[in-house]
Protein backbone atom coordinates (compact mmCIF):
# COMPACT_ATOMS: atom_id res chain seq x y z
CA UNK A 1 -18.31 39.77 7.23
CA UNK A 2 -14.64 40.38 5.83
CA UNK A 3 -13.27 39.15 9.43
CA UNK A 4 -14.99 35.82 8.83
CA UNK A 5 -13.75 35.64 5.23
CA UNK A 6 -10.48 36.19 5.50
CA UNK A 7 -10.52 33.69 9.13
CA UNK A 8 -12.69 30.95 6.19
CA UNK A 9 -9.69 31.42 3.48
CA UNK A 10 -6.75 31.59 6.51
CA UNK A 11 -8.28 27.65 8.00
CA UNK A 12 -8.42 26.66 4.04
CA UNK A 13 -4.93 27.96 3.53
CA UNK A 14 -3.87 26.21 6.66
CA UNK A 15 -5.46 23.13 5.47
CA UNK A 16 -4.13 22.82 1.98
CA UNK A 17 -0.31 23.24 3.71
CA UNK A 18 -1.19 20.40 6.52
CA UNK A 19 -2.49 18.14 4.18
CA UNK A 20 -0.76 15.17 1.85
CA UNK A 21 0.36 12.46 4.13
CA UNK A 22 -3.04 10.46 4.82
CA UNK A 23 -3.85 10.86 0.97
CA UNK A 24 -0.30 9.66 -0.72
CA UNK A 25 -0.06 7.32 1.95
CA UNK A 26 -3.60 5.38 1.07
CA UNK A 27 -3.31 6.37 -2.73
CA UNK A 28 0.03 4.70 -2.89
CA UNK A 29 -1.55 1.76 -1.49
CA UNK A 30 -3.08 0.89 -4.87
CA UNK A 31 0.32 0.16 -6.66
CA UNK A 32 1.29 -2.71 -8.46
CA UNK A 33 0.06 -5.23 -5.82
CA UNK A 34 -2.86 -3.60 -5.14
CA UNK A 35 -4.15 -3.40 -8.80
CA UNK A 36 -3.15 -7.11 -9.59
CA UNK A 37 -4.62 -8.71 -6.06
CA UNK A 38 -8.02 -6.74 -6.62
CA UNK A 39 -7.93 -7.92 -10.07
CA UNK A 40 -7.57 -11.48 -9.26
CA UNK A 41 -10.13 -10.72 -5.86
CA UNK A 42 -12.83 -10.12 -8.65
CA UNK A 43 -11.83 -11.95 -11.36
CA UNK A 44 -11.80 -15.27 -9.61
CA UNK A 45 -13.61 -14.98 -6.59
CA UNK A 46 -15.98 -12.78 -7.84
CA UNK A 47 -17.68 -10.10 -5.00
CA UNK A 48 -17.36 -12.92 -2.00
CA UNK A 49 -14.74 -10.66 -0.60
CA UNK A 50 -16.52 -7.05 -0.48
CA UNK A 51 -17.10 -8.24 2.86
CA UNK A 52 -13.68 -8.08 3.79
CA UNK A 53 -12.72 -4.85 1.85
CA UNK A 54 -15.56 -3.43 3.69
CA UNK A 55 -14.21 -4.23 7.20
CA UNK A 56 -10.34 -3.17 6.24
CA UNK A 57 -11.17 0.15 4.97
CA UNK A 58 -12.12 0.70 8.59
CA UNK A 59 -8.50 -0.56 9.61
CA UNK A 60 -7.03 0.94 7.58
CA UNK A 61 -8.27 4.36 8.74
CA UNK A 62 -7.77 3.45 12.63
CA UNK A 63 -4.09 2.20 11.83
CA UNK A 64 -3.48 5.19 9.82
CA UNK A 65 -4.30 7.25 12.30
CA UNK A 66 -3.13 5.77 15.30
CA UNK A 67 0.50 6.36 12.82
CA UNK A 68 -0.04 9.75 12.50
CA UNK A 69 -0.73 10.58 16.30
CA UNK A 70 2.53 8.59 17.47
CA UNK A 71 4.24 10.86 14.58
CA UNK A 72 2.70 14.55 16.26
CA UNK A 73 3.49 13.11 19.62
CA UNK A 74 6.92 11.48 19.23
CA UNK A 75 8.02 13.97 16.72
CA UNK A 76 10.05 10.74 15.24
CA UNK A 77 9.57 7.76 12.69
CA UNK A 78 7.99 4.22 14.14
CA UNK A 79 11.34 3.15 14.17
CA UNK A 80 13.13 5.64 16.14
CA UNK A 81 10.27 5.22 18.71
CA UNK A 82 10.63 1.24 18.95
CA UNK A 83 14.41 1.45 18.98
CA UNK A 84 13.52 4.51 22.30
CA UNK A 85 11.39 1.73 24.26
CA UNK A 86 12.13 -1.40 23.38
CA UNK A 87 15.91 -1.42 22.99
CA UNK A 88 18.07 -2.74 20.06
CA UNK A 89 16.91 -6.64 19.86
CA UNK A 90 13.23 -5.92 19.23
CA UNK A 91 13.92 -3.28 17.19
CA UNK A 92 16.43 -5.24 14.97
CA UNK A 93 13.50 -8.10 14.82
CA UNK A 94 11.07 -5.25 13.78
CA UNK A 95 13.39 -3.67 11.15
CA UNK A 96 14.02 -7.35 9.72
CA UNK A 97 10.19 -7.93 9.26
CA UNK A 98 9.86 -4.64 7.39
CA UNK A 99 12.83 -5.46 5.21
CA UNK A 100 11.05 -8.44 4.29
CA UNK A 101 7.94 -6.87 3.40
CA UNK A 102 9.08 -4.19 1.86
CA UNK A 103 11.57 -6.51 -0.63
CA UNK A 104 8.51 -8.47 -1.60
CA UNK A 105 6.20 -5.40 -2.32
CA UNK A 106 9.48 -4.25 -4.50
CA UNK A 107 9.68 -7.44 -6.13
CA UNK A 108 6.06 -6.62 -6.77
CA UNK A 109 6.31 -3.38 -8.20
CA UNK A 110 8.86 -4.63 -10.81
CA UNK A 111 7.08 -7.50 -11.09
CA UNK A 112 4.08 -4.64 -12.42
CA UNK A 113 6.76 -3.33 -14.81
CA UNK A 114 7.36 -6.11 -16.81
CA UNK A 115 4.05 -7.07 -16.59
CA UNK A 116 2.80 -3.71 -18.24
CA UNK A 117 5.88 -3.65 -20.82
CA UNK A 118 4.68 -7.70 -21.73
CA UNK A 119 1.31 -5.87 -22.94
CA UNK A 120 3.24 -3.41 -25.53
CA UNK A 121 5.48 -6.78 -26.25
CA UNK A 122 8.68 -5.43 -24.65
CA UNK A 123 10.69 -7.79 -22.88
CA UNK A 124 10.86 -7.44 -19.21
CA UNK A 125 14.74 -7.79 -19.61
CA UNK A 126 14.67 -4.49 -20.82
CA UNK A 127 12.56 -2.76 -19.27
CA UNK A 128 13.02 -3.86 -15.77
CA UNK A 129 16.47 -2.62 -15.86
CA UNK A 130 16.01 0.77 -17.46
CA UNK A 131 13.59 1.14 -14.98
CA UNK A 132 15.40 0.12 -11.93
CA UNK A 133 18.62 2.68 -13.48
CA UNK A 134 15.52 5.42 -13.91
CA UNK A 135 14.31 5.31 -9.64
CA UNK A 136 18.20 4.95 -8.84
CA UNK A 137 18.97 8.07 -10.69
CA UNK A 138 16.06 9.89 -9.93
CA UNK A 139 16.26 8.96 -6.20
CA UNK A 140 20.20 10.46 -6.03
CA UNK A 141 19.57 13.16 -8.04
CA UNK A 142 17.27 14.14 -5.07
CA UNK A 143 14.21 14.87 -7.30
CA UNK A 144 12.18 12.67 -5.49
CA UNK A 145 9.17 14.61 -4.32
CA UNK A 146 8.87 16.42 -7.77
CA UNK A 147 8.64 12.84 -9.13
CA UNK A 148 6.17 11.32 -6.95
CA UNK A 149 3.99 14.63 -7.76
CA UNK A 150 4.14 13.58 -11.08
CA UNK A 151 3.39 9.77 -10.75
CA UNK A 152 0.46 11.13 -7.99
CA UNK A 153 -1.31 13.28 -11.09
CA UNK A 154 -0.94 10.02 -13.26
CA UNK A 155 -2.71 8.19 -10.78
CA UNK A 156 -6.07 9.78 -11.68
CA UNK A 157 -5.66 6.40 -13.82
CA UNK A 158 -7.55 5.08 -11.19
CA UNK A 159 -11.05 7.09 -11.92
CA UNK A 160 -10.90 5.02 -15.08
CA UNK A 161 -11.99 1.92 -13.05
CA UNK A 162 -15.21 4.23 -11.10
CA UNK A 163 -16.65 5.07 -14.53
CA UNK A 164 -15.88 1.30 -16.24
CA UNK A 165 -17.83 0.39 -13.17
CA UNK A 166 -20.70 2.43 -14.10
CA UNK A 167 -20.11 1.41 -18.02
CA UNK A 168 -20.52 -2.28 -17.25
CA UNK A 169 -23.71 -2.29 -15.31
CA UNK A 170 -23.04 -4.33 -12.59
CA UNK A 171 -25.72 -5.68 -10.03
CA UNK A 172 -24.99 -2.98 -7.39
CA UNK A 173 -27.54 -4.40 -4.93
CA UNK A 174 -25.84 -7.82 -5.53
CA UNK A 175 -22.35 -5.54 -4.50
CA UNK A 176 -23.80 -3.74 -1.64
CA UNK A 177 -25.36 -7.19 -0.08
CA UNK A 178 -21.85 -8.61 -0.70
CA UNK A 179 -19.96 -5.25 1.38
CA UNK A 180 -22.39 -6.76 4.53
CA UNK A 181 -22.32 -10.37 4.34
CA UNK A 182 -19.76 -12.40 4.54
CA UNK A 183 -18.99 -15.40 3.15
CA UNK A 184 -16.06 -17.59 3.48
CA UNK A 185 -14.34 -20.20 2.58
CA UNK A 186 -11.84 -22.48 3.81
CA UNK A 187 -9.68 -23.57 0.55
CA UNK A 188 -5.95 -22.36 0.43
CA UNK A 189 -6.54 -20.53 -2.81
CA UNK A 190 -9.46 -18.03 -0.78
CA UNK A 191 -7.46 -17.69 2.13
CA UNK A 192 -4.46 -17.03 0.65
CA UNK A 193 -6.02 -14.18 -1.55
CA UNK A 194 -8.19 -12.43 1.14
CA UNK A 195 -4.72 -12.40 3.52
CA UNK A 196 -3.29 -10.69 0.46
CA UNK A 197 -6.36 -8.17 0.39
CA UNK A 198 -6.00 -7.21 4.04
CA UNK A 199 -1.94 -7.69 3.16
CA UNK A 200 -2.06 -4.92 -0.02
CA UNK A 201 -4.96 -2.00 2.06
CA UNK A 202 -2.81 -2.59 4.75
CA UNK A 203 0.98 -2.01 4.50
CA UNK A 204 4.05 -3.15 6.84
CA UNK A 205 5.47 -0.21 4.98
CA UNK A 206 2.41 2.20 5.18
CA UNK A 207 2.85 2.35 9.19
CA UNK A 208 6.47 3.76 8.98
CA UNK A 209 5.60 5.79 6.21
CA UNK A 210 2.94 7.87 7.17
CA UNK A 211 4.38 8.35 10.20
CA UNK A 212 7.68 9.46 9.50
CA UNK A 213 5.96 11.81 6.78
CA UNK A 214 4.48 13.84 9.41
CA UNK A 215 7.95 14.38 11.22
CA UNK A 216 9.14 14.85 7.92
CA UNK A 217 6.54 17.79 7.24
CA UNK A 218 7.08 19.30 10.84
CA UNK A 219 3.30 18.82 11.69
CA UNK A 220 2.62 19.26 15.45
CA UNK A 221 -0.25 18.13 17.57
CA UNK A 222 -2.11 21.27 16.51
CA UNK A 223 -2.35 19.89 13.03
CA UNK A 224 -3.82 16.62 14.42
CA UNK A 225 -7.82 17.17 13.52
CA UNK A 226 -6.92 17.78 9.73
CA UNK A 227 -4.83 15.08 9.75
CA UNK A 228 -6.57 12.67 11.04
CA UNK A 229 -9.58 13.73 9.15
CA UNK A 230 -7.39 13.13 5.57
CA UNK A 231 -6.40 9.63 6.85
CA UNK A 232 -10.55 8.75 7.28
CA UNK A 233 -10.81 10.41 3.24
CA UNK A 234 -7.68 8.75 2.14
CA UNK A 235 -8.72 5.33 3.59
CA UNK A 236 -12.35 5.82 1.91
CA UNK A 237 -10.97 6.99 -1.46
CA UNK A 238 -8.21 4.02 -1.86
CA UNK A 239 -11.22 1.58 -0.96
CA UNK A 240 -13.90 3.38 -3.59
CA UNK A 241 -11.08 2.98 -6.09
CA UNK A 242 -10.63 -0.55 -4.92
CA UNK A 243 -14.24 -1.50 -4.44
CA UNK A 244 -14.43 -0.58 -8.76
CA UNK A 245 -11.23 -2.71 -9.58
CA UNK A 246 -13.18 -6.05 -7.88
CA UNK A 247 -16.27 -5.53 -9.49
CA UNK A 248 -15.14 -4.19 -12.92
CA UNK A 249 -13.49 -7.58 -13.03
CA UNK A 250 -15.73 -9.69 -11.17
CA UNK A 251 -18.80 -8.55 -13.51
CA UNK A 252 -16.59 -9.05 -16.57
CA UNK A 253 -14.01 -11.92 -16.08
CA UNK A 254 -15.56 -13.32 -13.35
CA UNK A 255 -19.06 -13.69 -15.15
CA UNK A 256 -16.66 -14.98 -18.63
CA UNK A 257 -14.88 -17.03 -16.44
CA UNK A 258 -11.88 -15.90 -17.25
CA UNK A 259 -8.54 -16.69 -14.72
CA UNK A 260 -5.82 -14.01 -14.81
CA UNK A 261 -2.93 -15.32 -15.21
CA UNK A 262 -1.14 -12.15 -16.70
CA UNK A 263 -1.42 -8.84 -17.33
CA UNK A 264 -3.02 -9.37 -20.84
CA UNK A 265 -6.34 -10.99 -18.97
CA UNK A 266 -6.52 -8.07 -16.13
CA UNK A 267 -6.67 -5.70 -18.72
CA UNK A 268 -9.83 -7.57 -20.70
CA UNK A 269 -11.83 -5.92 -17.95
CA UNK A 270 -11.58 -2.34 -19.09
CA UNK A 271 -12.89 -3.29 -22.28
CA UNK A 272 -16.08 -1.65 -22.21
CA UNK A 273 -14.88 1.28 -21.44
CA UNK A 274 -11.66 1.42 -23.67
CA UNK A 275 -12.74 -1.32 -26.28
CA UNK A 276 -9.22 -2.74 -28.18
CA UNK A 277 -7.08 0.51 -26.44
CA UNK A 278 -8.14 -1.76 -23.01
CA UNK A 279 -4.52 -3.65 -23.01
CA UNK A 280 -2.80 -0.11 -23.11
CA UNK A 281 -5.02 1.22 -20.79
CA UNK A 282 -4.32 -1.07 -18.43
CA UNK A 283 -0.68 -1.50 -19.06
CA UNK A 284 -0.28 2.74 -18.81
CA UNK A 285 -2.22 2.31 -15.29
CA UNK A 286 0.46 -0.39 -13.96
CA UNK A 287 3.44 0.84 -15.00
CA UNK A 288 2.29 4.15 -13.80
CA UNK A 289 1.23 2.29 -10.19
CA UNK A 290 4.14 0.29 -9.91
CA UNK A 291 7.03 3.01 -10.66
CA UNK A 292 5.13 5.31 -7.80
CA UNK A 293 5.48 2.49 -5.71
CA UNK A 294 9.23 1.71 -6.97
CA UNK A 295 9.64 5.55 -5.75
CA UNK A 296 8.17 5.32 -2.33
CA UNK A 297 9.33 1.89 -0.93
CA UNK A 298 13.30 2.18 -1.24
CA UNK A 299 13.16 5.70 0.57
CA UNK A 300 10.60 4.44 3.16
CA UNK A 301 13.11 1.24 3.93
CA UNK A 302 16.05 3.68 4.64
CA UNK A 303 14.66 5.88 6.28
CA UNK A 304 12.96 3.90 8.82
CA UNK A 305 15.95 1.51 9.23
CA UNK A 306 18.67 4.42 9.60
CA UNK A 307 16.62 6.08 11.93
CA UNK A 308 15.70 3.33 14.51
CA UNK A 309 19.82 2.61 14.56
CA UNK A 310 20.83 6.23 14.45
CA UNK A 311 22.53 6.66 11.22
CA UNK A 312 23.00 9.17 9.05
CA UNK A 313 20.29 9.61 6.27
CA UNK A 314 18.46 12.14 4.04
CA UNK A 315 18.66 13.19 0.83
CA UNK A 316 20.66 16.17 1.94
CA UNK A 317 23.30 13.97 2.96
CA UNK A 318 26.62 12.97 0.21
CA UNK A 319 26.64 9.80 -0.56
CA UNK A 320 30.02 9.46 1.90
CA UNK A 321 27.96 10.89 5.14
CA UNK A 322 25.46 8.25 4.36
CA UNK A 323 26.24 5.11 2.92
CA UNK A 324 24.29 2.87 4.42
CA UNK A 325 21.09 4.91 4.00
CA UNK A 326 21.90 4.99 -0.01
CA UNK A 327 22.77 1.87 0.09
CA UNK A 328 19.62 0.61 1.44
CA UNK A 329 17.82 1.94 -1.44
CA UNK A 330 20.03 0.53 -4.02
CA UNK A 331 19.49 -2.83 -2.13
CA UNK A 332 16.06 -2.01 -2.13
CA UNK A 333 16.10 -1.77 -6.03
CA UNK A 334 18.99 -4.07 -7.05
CA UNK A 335 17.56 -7.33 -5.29
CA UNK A 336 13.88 -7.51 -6.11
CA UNK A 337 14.89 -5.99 -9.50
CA UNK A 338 17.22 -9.24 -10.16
CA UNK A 339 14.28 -11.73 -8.31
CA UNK A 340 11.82 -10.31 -11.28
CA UNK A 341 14.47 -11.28 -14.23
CA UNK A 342 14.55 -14.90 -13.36
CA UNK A 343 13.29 -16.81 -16.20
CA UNK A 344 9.87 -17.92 -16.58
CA UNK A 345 8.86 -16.30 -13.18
CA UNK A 346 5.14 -15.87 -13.16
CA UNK A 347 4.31 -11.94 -12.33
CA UNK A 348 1.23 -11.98 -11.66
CA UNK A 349 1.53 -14.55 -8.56
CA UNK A 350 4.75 -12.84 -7.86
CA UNK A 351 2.40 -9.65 -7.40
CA UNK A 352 -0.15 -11.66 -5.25
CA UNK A 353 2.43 -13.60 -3.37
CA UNK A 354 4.34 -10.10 -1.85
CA UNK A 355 0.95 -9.01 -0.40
CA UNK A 356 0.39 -12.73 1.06
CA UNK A 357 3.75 -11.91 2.85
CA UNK A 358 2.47 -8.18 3.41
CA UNK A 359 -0.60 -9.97 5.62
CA UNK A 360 1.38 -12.47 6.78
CA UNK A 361 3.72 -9.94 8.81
CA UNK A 362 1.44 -6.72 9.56
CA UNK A 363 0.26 -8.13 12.74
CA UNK A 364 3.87 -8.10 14.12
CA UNK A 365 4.45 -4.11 13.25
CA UNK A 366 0.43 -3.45 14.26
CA UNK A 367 1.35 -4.93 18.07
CA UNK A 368 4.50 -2.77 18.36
CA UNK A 369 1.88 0.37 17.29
CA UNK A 370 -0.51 -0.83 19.62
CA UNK A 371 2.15 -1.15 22.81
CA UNK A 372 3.04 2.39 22.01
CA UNK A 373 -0.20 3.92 21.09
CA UNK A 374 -1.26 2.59 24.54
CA UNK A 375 1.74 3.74 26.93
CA UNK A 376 0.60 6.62 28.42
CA UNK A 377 4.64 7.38 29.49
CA UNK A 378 4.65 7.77 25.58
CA UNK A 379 1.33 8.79 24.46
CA UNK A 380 0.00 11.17 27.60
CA UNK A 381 -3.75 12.00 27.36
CA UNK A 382 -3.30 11.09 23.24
CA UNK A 383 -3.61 7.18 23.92
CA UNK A 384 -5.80 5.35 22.35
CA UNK A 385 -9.73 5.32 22.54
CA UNK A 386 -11.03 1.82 23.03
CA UNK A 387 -12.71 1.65 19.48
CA UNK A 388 -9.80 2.15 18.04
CA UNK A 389 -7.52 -0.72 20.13
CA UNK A 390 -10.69 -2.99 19.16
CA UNK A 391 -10.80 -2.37 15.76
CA UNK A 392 -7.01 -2.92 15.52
CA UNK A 393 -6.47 -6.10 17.36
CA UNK A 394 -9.44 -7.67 15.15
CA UNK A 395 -7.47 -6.79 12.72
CA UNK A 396 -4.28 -8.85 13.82
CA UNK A 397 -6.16 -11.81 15.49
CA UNK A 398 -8.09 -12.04 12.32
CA UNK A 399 -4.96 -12.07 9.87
CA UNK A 400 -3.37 -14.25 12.62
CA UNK A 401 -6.61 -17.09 12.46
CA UNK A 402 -6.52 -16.91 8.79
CA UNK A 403 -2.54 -17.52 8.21
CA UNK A 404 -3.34 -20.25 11.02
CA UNK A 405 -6.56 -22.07 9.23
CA UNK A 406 -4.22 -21.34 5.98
CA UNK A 407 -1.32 -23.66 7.01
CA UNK A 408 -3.49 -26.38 8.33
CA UNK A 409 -5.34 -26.41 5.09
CA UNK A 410 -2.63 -26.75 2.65
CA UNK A 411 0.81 -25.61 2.11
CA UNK A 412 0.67 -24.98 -1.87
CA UNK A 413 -2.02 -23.78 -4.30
CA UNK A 414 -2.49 -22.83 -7.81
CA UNK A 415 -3.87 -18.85 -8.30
């Protein structure tokens, strides 16, 4: 009896120290984008998109994971592993779509700054700034991961949504009919806001990330069942949180018909549980979302590009051994930083519109993953299964039809 306790509390020990990549990985997903596009999902499309959420939380846990295994295999980033088999050109092309994506899902998270600092009437041209100077500082300092801890504990924000869901009484057989049958339709402003749900659950960013966190942790192929077993709870966990946001608006905005069109209207739908504190609820929640994200994405970017052209990078490094890695990061802040302080820039479509260009440019990084998770020179016995390469390539033929039936329909729209 004491042999098997102390073997229980050794595999619990052993799975507290392997764990934290899946988790911060999906949590993170629900930054500043994320709040604002399932905010507008709800509030103006009501629960016609449940559908969709429904289907990507499945992705999401198949592209996850399918990240994590090339990361125990490998024992490098997505990048490195490109760069390794399919030479400088196509990685260059790859790098460039993940600067992209990752600019725009900065622009976003500042875009969530000012937005929550407009709610406590302080103007985003101060508060953008101070906070841009704040992740700069932080970042060189090297305090990073003490940081994200912090912002990670903060997130618990989130239950607030899961018992305002409650609070509201929605119809949750309505909800649940609405998670199994689709419904669609072909109008730019539908289109354009489910490719920014599949765009903001999954990341261009996410895919580098996780994996290079692994290799980052030193997790080896005998860590794989834990690992891949925290992906499948991260992906359901970022979804339940998600699946609360959509229907705490749709059942409250939706049903007043109210269109957000900044932060001030997202925020009316945590009024029953928070009553007139609502506006600072929600304005705590975004700036607390968007400066985890501000933390994550620079550090991400450098990495992943430094590593795929062989550069020096780390935090360990001076800031003379690595100058392109830091300055990366400060381009990573700087740029979308000064995009957010243009004048009269709506930040709530600014939000929406990064995860349209999220979508718009996942099914380029998913099709590298997919070459490599299916090269047995690369992979060995570890390739995929054949679930997961159908589940995946649904995934990018579907964002591909929709960015297709998008274009034909209409090149601009009003959110």
């Amino acid at each position: 009896m004491g042999k098997r306790l102390q073997h229980f509390w050794l595999k619990l020990l052993f799975f507290f120290s392997v764990i934290g990549p899946g988790i911060i990985a999906a949590n993170a997903d629900n930054d500043a984008g994320g709040i604002s596009t399932y905010s507008v999902v709800g509030a103006h499309f009501g629960v016609k998109m449940l559908w969709v959420l429904f289907l990507i939380t499945f992705a999401l846990a198949v592209t996850q994971e399918m990240g994590v295994r090339i990361g125990l295999v490998t024992r490098q980033g997505l990048g490195g592993v490109i760069r390794e088999n399919f030479g400088v050109r196509w990685t260059t092309f790859a790098m460039l779509v993940m600067l992209i994506a990752n600019l725009g899902t900065m622009t976003a998270e500042f875009a969530g700054i000012g937005s929550a600092f407009s709610i406590f009437s302080i103007s985003k041209y101060i508060a953008v700034p101070m906070s841009a100077i704040a992740v700069w500082f932080i970042l060189y300092k090297g305090s990073f991961k003490t940081t994200q801890k912090i912002f990670l504990v903060f997130s618990a924000f989130y239950l607030v949504y899961i018992i305002n869901g409650f609070i509201i009484k929605p119809d949750f057989s309505e909800a649940a009919l609405a998670l199994v049958k689709p419904t669609l339709e072909f109008s730019a402003p539908f289109l354009l806001t489910m490719i920014a749900l599949i765009g903001t659950t999954i990341t261009p960013w996410g895919q580098f990330f996780i994996q290079s966190y692994v290799v980052d942790k030193g997790l080896n192929l005998r860590h794989y069942k834990i690992e891949k077993a925290e992906v499948f709870i991260g992906a359901f966990i970022t979804d339940i949180v998600s699946f609360f946001i959509i229907i705490s608006t749709a059942y409250t905005l939706y049903k007043a018909g109210v269109r957000i069109t900044d932060a001030k209207d997202a925020a009316m739908a945590l009024a029953p549980i928070a009553g007139q504190f609502a506006k600072f609820l929600f304005g705590f929640g975004l700036f607390v979302a968007s400066m985890l994200g501000a933390f994550i994405l620079p550090v991400a970017t450098g990495y992943a590009i430094c590593e795929a052209f062989g550069w020096e990078y780390g935090f360990d490094r001076k800031l003379r051994e690595a100058r392109i890695f830091y300055g990366i990061i400060l381009l990573s802040i700087t740029l979308p930083a000064l995009l957010v302080l243009i004048p009269g820039l709506p930040l709530v479509k600014v939000m929406l519109l990064s995860q349209d260009v999220n979508g718009i440019l996942l099914p380029i990084i998913l099709i590298f993953v997919l070459k490599i998770i299916n090269n047995k020179n690369i992979m060995g016995e570890h390739v995929n299964k054949p679930v997961g390469n159908i589940i995946a390539w649904l995934t990018v033929i579907g964002i591909i039809a929709a960015t297709v039936v998008l274009v034909a329909s209409t090149f601009f729209y009003r959110v």
